[in-house]
N, C-alpha and C. Protein backbone atom coordinates (compact mmCIF):
# COMPACT_ATOMS: atom_id res chain seq x y z
N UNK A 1 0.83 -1.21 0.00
CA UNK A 1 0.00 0.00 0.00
C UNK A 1 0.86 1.26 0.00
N UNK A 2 1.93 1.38 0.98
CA UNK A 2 2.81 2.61 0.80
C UNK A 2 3.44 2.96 -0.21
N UNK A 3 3.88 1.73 -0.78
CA UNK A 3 4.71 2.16 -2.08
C UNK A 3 3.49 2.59 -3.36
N UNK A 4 2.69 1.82 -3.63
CA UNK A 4 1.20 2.60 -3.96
C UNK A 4 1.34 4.03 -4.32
N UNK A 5 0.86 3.95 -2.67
CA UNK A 5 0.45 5.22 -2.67
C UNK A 5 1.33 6.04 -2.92
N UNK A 6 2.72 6.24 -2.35
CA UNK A 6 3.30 7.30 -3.02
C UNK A 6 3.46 7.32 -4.45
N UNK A 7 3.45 6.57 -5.05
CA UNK A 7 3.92 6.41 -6.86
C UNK A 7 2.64 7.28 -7.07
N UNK A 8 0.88 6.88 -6.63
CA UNK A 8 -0.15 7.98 -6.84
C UNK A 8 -0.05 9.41 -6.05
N UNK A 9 1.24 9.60 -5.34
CA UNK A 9 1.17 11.02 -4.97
C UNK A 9 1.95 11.72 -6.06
N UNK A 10 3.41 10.95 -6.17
CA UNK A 10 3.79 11.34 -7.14
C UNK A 10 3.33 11.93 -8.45
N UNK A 11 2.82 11.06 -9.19
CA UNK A 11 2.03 10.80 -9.97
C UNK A 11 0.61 12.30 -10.35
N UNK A 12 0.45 11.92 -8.83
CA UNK A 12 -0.39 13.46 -8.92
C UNK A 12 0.24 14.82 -8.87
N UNK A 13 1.24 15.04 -8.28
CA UNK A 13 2.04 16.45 -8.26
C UNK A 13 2.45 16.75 -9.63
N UNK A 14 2.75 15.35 -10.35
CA UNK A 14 3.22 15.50 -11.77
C UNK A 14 1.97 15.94 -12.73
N UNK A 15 0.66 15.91 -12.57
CA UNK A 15 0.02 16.41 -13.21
C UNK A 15 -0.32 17.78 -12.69
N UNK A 16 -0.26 18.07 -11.22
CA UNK A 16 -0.67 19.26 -11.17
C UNK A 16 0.78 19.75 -11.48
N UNK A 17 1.74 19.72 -11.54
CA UNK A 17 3.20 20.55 -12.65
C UNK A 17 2.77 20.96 -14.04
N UNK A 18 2.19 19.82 -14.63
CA UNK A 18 1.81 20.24 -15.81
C UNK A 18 0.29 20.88 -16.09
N UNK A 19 -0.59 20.66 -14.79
CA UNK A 19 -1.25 21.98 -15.25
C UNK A 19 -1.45 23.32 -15.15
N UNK A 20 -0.08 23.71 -14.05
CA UNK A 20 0.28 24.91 -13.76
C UNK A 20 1.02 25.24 -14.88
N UNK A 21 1.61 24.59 -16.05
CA UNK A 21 2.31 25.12 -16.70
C UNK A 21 1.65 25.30 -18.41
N UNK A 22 0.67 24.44 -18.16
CA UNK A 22 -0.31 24.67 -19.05
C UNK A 22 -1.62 25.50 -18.89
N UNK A 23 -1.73 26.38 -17.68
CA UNK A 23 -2.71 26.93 -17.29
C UNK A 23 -3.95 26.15 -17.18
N UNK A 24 -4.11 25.00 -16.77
CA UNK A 24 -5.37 24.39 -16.45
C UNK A 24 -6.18 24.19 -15.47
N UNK A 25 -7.08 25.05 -15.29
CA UNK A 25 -7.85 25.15 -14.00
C UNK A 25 -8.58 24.09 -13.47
N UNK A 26 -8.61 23.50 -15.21
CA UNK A 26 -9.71 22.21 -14.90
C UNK A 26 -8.91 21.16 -14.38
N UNK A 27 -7.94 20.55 -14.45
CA UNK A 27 -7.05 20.07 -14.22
C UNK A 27 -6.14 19.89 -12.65
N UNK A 28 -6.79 21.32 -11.87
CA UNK A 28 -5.98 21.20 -10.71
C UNK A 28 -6.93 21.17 -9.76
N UNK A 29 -8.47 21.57 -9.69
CA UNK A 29 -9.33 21.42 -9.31
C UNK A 29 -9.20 20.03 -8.68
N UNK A 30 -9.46 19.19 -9.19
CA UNK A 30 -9.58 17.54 -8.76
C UNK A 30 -8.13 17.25 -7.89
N UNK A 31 -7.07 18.51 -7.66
CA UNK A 31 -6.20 17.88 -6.94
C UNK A 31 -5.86 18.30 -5.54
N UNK A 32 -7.27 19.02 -5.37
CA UNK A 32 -6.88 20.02 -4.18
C UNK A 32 -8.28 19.34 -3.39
N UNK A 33 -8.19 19.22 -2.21
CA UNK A 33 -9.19 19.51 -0.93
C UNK A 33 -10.28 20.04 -1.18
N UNK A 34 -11.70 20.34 -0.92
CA UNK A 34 -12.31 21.40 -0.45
C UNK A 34 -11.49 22.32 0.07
N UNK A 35 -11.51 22.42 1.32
CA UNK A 35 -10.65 22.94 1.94
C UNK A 35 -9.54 23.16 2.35
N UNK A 36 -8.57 22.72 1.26
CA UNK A 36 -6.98 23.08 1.28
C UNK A 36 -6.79 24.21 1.67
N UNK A 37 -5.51 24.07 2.28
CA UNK A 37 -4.90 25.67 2.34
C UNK A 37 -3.54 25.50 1.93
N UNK A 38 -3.21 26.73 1.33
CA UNK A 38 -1.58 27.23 0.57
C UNK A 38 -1.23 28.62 1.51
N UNK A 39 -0.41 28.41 1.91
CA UNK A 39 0.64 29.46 2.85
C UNK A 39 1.96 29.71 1.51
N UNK A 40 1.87 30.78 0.74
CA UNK A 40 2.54 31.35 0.08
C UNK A 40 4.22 31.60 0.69
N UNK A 41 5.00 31.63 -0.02
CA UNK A 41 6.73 31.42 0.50
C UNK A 41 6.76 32.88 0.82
N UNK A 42 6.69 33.79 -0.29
CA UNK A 42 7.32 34.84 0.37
C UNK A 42 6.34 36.04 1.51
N UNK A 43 4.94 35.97 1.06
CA UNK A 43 4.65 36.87 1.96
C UNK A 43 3.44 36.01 2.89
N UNK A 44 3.70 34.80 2.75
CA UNK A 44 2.94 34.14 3.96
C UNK A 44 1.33 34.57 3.39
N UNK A 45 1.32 34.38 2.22
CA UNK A 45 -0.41 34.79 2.13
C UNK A 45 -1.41 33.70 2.34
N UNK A 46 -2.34 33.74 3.33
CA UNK A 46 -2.90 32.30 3.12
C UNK A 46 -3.94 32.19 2.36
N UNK A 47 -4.16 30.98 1.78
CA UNK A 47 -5.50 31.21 0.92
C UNK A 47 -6.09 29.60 0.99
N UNK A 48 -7.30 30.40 1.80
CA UNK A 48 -8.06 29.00 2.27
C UNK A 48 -9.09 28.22 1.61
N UNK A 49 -9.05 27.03 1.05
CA UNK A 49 -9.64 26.22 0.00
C UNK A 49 -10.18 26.41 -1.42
N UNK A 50 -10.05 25.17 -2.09
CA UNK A 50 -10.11 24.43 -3.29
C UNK A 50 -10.65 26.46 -4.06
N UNK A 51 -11.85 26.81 -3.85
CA UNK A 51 -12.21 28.19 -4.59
C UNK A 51 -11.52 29.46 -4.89
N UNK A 52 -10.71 29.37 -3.23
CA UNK A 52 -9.65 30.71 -3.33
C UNK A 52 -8.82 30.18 -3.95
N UNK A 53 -8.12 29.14 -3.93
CA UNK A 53 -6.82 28.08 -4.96
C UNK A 53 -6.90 28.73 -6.15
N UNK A 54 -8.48 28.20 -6.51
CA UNK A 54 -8.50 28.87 -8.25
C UNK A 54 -8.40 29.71 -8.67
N UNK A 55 -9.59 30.62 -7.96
CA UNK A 55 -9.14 31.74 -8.08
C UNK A 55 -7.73 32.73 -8.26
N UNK A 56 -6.92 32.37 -7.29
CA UNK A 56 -5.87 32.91 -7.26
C UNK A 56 -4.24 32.37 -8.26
N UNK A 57 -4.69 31.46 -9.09
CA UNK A 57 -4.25 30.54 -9.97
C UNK A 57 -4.83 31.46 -11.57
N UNK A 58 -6.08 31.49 -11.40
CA UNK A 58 -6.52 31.83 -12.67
C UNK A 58 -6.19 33.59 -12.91
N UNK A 59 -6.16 34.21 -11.89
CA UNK A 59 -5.26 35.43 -11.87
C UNK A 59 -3.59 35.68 -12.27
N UNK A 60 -2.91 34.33 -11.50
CA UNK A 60 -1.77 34.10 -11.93
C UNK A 60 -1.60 33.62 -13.52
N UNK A 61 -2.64 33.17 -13.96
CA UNK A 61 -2.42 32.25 -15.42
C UNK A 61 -2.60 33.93 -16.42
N UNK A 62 -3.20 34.69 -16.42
CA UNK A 62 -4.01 35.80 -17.34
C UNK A 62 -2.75 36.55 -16.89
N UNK A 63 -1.91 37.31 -16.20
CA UNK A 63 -1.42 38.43 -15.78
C UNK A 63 -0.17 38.13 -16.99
N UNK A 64 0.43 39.23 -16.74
CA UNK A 64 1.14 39.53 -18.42
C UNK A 64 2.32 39.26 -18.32
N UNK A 65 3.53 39.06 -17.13
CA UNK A 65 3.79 38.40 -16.73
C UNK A 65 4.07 36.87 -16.32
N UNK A 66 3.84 35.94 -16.34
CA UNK A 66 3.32 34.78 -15.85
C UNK A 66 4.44 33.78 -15.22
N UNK A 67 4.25 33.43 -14.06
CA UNK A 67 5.43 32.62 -13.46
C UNK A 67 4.94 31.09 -13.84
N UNK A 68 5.65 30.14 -14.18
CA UNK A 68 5.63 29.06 -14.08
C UNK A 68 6.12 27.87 -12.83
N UNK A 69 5.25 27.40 -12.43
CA UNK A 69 5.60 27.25 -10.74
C UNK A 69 6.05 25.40 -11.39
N UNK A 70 7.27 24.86 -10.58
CA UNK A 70 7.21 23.20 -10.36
C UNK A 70 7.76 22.87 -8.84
N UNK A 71 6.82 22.02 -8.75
CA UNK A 71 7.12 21.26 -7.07
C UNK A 71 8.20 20.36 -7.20
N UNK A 72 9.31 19.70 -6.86
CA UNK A 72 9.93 18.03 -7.38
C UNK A 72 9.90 17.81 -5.87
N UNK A 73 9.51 16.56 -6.00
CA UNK A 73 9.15 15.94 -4.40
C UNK A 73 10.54 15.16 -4.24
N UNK A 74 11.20 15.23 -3.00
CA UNK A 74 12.42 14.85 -2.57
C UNK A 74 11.75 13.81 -1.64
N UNK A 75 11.31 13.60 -0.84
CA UNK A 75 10.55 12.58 0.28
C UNK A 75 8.80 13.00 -0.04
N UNK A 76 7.85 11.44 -0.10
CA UNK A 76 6.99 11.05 0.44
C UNK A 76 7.06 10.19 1.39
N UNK A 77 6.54 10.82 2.53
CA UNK A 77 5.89 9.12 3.60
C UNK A 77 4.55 9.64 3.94
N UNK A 78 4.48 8.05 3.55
CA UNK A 78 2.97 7.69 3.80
C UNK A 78 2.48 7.27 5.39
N UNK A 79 1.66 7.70 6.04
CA UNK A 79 1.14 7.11 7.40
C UNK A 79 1.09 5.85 7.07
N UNK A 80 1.29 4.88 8.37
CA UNK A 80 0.78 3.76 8.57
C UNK A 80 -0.17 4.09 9.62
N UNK A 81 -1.05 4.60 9.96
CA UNK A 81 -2.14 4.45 10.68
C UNK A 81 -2.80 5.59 10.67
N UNK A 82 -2.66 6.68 9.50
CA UNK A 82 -4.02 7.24 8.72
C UNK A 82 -3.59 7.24 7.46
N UNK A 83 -4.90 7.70 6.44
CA UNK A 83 -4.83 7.87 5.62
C UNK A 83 -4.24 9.41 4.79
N UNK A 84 -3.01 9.32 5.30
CA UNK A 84 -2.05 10.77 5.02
C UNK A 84 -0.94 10.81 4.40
N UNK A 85 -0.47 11.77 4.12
CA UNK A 85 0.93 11.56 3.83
C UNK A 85 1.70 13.23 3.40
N UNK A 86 3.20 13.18 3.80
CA UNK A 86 3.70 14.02 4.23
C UNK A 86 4.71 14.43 2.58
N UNK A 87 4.59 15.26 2.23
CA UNK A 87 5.58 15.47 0.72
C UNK A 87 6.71 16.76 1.15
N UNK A 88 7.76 16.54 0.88
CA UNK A 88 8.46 17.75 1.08
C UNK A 88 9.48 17.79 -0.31
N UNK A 89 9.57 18.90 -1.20
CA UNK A 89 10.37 19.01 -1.80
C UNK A 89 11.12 20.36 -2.12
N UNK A 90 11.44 20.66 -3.19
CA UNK A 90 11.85 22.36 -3.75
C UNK A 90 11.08 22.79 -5.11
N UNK A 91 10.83 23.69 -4.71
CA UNK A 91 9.94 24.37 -5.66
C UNK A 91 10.83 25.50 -6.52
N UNK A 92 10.38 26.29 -7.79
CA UNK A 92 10.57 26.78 -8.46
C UNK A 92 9.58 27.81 -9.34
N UNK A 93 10.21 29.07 -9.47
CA UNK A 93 8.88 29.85 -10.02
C UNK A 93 9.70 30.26 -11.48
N UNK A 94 9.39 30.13 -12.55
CA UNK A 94 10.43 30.93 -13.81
C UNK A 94 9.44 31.61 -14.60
N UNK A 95 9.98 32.43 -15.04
CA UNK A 95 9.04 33.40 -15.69
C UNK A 95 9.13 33.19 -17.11
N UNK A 96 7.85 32.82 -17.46
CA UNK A 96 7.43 31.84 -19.06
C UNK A 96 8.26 32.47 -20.10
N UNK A 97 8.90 31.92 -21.11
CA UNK A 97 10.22 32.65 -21.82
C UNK A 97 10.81 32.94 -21.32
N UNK A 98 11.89 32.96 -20.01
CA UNK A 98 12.53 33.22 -19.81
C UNK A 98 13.39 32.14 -19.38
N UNK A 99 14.74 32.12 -19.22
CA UNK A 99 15.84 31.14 -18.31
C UNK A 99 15.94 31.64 -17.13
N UNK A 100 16.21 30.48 -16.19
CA UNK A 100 16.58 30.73 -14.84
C UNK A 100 15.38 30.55 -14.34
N UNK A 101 15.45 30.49 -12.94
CA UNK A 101 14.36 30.50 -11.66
C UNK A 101 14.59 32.20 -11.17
N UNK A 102 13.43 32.84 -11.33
CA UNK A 102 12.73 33.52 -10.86
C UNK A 102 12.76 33.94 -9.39
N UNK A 103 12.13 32.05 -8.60
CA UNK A 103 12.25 32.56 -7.20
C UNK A 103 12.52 30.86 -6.94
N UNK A 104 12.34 30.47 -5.90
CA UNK A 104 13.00 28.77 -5.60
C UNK A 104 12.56 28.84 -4.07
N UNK A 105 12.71 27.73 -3.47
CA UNK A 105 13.02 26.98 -2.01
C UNK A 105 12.42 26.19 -1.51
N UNK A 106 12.04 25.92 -0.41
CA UNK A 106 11.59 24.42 -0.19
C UNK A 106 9.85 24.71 0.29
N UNK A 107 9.37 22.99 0.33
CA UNK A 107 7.60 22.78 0.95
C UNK A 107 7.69 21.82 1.08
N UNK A 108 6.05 22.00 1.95
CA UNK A 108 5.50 20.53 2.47
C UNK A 108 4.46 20.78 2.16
N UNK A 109 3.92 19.24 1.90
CA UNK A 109 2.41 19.42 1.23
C UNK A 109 2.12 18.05 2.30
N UNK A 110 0.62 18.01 2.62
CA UNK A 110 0.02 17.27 3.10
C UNK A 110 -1.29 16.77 2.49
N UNK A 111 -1.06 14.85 2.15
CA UNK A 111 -2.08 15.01 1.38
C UNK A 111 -2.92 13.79 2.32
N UNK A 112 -4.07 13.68 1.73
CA UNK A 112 -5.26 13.12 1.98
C UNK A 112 -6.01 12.39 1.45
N UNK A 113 -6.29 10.63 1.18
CA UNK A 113 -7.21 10.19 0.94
C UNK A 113 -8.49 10.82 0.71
N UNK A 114 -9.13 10.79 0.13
CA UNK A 114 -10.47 11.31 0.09
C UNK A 114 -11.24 10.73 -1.03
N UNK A 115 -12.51 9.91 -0.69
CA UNK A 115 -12.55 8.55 -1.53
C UNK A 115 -11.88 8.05 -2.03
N UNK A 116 -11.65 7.87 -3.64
CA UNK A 116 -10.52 6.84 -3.74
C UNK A 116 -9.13 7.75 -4.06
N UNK A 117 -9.41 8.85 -4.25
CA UNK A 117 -8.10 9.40 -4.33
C UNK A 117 -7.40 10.32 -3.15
N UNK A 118 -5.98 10.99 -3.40
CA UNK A 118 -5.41 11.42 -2.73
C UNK A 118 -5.18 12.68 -3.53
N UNK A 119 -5.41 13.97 -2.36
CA UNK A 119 -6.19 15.28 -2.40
C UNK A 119 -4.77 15.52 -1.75
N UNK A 120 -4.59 16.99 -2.14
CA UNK A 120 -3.83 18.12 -1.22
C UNK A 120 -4.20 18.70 -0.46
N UNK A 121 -4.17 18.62 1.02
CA UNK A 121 -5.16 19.40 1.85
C UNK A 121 -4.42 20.58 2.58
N UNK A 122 -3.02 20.54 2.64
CA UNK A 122 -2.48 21.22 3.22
C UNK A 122 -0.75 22.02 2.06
N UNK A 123 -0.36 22.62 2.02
CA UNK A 123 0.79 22.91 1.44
C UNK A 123 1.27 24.42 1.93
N UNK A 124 2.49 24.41 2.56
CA UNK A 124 3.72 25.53 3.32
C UNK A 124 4.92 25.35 1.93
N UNK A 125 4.98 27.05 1.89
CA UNK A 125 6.39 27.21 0.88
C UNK A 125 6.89 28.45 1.53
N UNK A 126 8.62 27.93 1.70
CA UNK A 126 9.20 28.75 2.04
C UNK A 126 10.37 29.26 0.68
N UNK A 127 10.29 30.74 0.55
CA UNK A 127 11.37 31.51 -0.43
C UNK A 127 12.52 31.64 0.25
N UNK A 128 13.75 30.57 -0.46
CA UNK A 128 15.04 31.10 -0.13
C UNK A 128 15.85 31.75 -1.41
N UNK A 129 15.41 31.61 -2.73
CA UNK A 129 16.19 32.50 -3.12
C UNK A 129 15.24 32.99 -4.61
């Protein structure tokens, strides 16, 4: 079951990578909580579940500008006695046409069973550079 499941966490971060980079709202919807929350790296903004997510995604996708965000997960563990699991990796923001990272540093995401799949219910990013 653990090994499972992480290959489907994996698995899922890798699609929500590619639909942040393809602008797909429809796409990231199904990977978030109701009620997820995202604690932003640099100014700690919180934004509490699955509606504000989009919202604040579909603002990021239209602005003229546009950062391209990727998570790479360095550790999953999975609970053995809930249905949870703990992701920590480094993130990356680059600005579409352009080279280089933008902005970078590390997170944790916390995800969640929720019927048969596994949801993001929680995610902390911290900006180190």
């Amino acid at each position: 079951m653990t090994v499972a499941a992480e290959l489907d966490i994996r698995l899922r971060r890798a699609a929500f990578n590619r639909a942040l980079a393809q602008g797909d709202l429809a796409a990231i919807g199904p990977l978030l909580a109701p009620d997820a929350i995202l604690v932003a790296g640099t100014d700690s903004a919180l934004l509490t579940g699955r509606k504000a997510q989009l919202l604040a995604w579909k603002r990021e996708f239209a602005a003229p500008v546009r950062m391209i965000y990727t998570r790479t997960p360095d550790i999953i563990r999975v609970s053995d006695v809930e249905p949870i699991a703990l992701e920590q990796g480094r993130w990356e923001g680059i600005v579409a046409d352009r080279d280089g990272a933008s902005a970078s540093g590390l997170y944790s995401a916390k995800w969640r069973t929720i019927g048969s799949d596994w949801m993001i219910e929680a995610e902390i990013y911290v900006t180190f550079a």
